[in-house]
Protein backbone atom coordinates (compact mmCIF):
# COMPACT_ATOMS: atom_id res chain seq x y z
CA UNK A 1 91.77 68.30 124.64
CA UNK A 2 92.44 68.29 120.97
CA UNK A 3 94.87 65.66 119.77
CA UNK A 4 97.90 66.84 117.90
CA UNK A 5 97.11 64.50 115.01
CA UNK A 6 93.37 66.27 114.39
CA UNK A 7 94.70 69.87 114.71
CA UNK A 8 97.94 68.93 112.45
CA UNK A 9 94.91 68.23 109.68
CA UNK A 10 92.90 71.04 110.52
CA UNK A 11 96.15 73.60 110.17
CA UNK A 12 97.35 71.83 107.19
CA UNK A 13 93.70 72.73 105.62
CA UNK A 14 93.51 75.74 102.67
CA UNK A 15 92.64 78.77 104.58
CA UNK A 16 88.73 79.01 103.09
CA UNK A 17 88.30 75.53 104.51
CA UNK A 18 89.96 76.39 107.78
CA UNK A 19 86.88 79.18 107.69
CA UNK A 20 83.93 76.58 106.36
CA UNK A 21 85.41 74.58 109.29
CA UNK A 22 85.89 76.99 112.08
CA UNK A 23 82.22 78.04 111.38
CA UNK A 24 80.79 74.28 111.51
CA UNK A 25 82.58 73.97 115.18
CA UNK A 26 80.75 77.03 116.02
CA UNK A 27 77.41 76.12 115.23
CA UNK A 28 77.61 72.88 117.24
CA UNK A 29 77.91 74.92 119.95
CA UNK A 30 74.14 76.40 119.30
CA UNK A 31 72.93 74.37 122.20
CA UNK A 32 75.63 74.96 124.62
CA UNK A 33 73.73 77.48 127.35
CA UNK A 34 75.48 80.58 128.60
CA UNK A 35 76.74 80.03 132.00
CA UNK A 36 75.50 82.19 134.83
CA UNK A 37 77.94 84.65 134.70
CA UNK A 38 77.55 84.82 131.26
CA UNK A 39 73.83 85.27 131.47
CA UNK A 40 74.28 87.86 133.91
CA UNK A 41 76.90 90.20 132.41
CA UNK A 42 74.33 90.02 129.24
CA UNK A 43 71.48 91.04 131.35
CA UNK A 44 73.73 93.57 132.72
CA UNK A 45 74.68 94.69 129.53
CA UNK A 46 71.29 95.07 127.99
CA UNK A 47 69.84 97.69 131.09
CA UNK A 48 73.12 99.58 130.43
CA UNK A 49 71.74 99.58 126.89
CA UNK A 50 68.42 100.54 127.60
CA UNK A 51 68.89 103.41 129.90
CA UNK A 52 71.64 105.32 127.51
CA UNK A 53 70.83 103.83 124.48
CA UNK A 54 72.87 106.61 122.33
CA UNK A 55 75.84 105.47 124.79
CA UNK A 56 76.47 102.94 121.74
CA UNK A 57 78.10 102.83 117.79
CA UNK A 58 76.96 101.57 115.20
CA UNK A 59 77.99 99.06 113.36
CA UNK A 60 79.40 100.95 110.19
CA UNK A 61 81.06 102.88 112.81
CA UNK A 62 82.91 100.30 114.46
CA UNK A 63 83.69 98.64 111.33
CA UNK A 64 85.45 101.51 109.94
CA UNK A 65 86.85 102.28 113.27
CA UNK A 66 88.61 98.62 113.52
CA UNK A 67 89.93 98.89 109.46
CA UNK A 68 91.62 102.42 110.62
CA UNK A 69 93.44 100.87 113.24
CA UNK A 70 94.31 97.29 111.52
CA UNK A 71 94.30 97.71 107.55
């Protein structure tokens, strides 16, 4: 659990350091291992993948699909 005082500082950061921040906390979790499930669902996801490969968008594609929708 986060205490209230540490996330009162972390909120009361400008928003670019909120982001410099929020990206440091992710990268200590490099060496966190996916759990099971996790591993499994990926495994899953990747022979979905590979058997209908042009079952997928591209990125450009889903990029302008998400600022249609939410800009």
């Amino acid at each position: 659990m986060v205490s209230p005082a540490l996330l009162n500082e972390a909120v009361s950061l400008a928003p670019n350091d909120r982001l410099s921040l929020m990206g440091a906390l992710w990268d200590s979790l490099s060496d966190v291992p996916p759990t099971a499930e996790e591993y499994e669902a990926a495994k899953e996801s990747l022979a979905s993948y590979r058997q209908n490969p042009s079952d997928v968008e591209d990125f450009d594609t889903v990029i302008a699909e998400l600022e249609h929708l939410y800009v």
